[in-house]
PDB file of N, CA and C in Angstrom:
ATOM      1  N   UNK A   1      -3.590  19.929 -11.043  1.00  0.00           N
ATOM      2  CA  UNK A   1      -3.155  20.132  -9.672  1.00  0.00           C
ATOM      3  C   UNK A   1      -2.033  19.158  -9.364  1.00  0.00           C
ATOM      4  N   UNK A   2      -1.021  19.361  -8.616  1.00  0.00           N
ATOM      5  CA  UNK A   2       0.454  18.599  -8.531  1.00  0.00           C
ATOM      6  C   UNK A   2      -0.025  17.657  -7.033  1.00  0.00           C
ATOM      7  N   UNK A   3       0.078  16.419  -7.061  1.00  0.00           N
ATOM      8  CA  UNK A   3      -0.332  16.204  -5.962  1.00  0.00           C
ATOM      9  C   UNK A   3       0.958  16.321  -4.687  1.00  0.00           C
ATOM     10  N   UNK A   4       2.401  17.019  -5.034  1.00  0.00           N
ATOM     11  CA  UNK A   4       3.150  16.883  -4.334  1.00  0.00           C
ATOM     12  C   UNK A   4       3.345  18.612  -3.597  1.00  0.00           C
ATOM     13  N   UNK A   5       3.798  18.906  -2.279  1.00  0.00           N
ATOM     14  CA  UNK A   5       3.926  20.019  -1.953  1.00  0.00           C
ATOM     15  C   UNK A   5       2.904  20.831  -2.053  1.00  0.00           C
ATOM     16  N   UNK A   6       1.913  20.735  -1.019  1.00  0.00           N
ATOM     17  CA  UNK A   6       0.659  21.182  -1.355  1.00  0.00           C
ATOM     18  C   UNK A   6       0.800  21.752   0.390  1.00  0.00           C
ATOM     19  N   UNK A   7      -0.120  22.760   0.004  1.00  0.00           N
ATOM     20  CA  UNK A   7      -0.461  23.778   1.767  1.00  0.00           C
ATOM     21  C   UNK A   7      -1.455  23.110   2.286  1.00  0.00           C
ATOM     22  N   UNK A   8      -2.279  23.503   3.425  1.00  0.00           N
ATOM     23  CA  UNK A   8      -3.680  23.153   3.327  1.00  0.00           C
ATOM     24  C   UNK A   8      -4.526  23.162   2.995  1.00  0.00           C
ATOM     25  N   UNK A   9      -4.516  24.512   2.617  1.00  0.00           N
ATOM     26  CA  UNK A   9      -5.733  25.427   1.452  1.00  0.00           C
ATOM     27  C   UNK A   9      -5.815  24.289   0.149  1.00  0.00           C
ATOM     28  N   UNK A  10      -5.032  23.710  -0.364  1.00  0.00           N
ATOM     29  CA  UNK A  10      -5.026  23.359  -1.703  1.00  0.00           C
ATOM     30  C   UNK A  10      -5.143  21.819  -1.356  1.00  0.00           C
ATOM     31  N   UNK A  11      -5.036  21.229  -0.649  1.00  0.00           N
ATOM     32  CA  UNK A  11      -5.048  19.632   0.421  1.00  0.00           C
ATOM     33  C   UNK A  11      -6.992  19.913   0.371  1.00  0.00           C
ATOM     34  N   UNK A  12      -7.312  20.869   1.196  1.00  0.00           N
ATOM     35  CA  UNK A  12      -8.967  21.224   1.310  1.00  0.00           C
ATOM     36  C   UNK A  12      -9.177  20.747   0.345  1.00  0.00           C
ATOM     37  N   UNK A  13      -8.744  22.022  -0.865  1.00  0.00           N
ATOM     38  CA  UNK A  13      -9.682  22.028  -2.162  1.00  0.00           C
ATOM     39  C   UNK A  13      -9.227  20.812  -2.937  1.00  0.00           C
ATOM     40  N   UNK A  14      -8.385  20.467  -2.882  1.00  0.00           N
ATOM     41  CA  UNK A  14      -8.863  18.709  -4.012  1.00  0.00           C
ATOM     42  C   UNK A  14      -9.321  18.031  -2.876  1.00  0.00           C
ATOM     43  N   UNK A  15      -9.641  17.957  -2.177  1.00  0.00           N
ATOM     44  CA  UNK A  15     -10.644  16.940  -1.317  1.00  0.00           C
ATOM     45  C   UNK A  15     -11.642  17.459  -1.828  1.00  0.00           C
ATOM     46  N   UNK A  16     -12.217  18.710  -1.326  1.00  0.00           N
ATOM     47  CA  UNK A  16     -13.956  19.245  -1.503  1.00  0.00           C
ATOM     48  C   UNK A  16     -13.510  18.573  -3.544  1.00  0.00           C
ATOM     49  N   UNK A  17     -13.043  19.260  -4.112  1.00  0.00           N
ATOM     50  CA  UNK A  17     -13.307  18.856  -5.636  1.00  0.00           C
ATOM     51  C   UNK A  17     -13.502  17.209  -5.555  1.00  0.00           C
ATOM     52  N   UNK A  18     -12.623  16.478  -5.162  1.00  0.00           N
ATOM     53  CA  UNK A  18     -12.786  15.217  -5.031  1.00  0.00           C
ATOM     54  C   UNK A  18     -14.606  14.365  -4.866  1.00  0.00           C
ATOM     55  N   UNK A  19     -15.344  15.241  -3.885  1.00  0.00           N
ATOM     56  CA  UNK A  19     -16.536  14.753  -3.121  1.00  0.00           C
ATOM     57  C   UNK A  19     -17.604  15.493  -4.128  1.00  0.00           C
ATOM     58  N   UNK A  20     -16.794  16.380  -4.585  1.00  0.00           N
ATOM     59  CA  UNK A  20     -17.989  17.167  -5.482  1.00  0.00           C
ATOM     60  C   UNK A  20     -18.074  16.476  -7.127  1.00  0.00           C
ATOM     61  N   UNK A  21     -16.970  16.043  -7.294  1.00  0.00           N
ATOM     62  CA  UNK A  21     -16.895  15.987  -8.874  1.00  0.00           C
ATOM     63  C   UNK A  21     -17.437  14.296  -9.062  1.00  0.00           C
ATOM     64  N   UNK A  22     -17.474  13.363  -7.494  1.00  0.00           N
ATOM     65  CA  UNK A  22     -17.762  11.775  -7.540  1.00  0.00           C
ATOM     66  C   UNK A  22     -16.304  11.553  -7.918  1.00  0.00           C
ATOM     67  N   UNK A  23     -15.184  11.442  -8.087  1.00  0.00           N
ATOM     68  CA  UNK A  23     -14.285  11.295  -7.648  1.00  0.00           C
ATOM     69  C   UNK A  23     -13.532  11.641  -8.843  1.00  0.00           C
ATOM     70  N   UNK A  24     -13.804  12.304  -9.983  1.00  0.00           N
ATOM     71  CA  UNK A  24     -12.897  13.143 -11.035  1.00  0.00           C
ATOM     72  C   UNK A  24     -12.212  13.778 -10.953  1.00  0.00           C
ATOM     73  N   UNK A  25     -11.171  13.406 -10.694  1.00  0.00           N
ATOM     74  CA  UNK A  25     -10.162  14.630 -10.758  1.00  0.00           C
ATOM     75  C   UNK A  25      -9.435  13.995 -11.043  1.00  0.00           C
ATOM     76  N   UNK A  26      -8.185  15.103 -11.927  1.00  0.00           N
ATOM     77  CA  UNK A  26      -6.844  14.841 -12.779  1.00  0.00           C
ATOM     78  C   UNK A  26      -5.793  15.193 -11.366  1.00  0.00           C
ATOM     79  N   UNK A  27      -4.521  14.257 -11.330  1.00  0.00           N
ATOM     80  CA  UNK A  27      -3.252  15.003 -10.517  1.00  0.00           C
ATOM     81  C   UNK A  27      -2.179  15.035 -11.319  1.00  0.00           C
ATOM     82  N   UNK A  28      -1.295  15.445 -10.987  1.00  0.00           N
ATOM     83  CA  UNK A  28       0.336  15.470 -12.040  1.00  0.00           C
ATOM     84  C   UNK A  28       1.185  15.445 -10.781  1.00  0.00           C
ATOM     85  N   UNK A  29       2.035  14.879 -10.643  1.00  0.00           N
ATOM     86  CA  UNK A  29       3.025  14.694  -9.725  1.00  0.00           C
ATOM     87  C   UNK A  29       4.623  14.353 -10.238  1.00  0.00           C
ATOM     88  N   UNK A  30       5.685  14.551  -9.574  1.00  0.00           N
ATOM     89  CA  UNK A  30       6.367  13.899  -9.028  1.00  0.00           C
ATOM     90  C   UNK A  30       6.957  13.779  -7.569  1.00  0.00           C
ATOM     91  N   UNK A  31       6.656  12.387  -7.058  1.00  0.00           N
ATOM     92  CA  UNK A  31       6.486  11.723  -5.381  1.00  0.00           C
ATOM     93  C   UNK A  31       8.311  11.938  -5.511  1.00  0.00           C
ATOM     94  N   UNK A  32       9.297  12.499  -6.024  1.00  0.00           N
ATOM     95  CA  UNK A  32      10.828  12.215  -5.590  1.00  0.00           C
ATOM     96  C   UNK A  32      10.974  14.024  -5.666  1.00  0.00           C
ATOM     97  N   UNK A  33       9.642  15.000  -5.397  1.00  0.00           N
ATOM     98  CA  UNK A  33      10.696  16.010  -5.621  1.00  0.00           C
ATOM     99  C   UNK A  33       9.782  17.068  -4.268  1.00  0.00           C
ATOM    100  N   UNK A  34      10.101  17.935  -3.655  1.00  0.00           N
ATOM    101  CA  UNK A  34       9.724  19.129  -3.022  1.00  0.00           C
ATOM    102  C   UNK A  34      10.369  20.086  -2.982  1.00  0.00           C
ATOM    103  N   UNK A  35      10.076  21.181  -3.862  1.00  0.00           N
ATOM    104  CA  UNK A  35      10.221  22.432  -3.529  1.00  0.00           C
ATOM    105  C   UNK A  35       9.287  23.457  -3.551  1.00  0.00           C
ATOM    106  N   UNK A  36       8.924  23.466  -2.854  1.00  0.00           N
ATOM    107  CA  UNK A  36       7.651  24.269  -2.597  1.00  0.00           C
ATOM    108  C   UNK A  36       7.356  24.770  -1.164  1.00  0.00           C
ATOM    109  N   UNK A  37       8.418  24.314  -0.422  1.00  0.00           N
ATOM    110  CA  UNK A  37       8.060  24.789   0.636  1.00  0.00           C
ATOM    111  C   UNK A  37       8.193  26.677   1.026  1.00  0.00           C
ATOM    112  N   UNK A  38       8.802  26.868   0.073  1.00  0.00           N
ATOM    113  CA  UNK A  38       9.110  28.582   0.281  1.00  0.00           C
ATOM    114  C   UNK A  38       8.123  29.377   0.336  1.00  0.00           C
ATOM    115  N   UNK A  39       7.034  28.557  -0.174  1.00  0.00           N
ATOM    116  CA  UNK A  39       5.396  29.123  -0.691  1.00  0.00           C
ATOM    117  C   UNK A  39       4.195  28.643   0.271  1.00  0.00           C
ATOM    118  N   UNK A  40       5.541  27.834   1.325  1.00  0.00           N
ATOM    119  CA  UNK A  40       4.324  27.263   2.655  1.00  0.00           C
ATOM    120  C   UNK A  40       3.912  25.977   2.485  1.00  0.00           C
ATOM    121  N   UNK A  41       4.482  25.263   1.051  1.00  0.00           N
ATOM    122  CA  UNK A  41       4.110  23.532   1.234  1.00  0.00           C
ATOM    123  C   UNK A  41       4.120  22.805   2.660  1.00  0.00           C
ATOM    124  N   UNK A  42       3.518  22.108   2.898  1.00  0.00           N
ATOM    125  CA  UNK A  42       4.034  21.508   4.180  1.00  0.00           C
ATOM    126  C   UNK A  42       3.706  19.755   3.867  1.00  0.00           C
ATOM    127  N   UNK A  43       5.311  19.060   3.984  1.00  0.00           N
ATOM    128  CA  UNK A  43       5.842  17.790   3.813  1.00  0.00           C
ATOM    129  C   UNK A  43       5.041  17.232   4.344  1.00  0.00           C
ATOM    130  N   UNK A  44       4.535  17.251   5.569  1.00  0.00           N
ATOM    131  CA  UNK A  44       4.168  16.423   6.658  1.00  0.00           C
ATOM    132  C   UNK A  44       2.473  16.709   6.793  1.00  0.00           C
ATOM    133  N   UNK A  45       2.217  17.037   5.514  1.00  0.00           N
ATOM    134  CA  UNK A  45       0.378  16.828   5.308  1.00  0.00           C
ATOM    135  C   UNK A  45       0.617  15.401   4.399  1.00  0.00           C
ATOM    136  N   UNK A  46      -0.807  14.931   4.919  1.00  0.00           N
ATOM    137  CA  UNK A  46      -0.571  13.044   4.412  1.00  0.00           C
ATOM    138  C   UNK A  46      -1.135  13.619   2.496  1.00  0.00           C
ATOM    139  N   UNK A  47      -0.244  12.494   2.130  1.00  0.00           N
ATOM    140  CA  UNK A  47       0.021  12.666   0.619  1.00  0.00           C
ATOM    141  C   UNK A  47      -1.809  12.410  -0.073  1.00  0.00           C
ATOM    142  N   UNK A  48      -2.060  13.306  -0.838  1.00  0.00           N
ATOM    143  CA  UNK A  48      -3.324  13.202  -1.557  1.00  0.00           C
ATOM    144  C   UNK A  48      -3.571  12.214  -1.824  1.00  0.00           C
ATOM    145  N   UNK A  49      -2.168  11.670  -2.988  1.00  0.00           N
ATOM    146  CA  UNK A  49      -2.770  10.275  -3.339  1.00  0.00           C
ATOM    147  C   UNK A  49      -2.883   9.267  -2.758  1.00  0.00           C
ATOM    148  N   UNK A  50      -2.905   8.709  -0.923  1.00  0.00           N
ATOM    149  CA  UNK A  50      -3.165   8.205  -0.107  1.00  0.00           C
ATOM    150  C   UNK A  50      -4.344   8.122   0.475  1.00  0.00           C
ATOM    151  N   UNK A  51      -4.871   9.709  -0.014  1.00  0.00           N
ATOM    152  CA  UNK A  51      -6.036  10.156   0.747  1.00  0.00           C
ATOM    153  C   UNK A  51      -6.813   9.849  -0.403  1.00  0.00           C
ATOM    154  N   UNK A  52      -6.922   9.780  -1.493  1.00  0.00           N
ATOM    155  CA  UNK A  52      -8.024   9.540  -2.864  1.00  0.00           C
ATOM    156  C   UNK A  52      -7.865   8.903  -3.325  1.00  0.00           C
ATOM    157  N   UNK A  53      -8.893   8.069  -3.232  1.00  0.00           N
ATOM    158  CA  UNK A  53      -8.559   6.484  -4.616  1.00  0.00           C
ATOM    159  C   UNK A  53      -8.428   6.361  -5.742  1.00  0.00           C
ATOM    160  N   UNK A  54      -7.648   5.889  -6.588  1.00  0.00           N
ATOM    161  CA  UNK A  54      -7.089   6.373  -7.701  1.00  0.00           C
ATOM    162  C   UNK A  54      -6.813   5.556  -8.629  1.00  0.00           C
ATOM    163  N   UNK A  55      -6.737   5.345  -9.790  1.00  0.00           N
ATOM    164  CA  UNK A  55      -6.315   4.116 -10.841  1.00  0.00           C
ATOM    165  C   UNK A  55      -5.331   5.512 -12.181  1.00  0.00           C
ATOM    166  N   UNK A  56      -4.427   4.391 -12.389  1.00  0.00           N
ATOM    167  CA  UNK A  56      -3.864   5.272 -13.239  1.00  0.00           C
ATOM    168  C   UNK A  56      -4.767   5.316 -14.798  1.00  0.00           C
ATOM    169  N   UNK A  57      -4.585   5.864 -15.604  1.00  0.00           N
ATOM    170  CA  UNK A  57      -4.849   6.083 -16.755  1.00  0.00           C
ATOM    171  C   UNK A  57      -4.772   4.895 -17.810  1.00  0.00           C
ATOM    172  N   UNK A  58      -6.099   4.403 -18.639  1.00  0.00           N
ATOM    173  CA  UNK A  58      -5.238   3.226 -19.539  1.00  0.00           C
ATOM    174  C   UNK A  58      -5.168   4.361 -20.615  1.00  0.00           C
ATOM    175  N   UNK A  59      -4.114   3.873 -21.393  1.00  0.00           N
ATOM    176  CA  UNK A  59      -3.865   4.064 -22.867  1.00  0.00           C
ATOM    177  C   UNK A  59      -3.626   3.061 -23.344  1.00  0.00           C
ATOM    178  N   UNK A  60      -4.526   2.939 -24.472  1.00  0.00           N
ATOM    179  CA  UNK A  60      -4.769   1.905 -25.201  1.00  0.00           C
ATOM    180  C   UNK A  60      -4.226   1.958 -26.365  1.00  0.00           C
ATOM    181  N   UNK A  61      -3.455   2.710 -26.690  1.00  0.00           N
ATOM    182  CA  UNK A  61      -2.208   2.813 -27.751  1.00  0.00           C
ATOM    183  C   UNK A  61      -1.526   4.176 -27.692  1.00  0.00           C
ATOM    184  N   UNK A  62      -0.125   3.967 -28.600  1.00  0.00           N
ATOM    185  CA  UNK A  62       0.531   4.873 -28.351  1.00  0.00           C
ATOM    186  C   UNK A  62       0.420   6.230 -29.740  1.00  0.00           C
ATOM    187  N   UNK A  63       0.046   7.147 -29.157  1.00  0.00           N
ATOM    188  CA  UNK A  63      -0.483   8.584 -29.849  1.00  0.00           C
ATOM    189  C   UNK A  63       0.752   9.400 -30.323  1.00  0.00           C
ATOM    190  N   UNK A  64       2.147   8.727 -30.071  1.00  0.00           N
ATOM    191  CA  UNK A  64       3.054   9.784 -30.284  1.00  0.00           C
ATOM    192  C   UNK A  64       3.333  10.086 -31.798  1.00  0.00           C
ATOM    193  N   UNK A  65       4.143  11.176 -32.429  1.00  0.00           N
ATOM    194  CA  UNK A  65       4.126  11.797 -33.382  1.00  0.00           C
ATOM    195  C   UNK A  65       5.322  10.482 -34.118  1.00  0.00           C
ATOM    196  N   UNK A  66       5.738  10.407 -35.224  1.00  0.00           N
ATOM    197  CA  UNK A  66       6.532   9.479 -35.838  1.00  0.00           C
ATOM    198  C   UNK A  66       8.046  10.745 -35.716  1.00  0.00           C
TER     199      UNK A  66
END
């Protein structure tokens, strides 16, 4: 789920997922971009990741291919 440009419908549902899962959930973002409003995003819903507490990801080494 993108946490950027989101409607309400989709603002709801990662909250309810949020309360349901104990606080598991994956986001993918980028916070420098919106286009989505053509599809009804609306800017001015407060940003998910404000609304859910969050720690980024450790990686504990790097997995990339040589």
């Amino acid at each position: 789920m993108l946490l950027q440009d989101n409607d309400r419908a989709q603002y709801d549902f990662v909250s309810a997922l949020h309360r349901v899962n104990e606080g598991s959930v994956f986001l993918v973002g980028d916070l420098d971009q919106a286009i989505y409003q053509f599809r009804g995003a609306d800017v001015s819903l407060p940003s998910i990741r404000k609304c859910i507490p969050h720690r980024p990801p450790s990686i504990p080494a790097c997995m990339c291919s040589p």
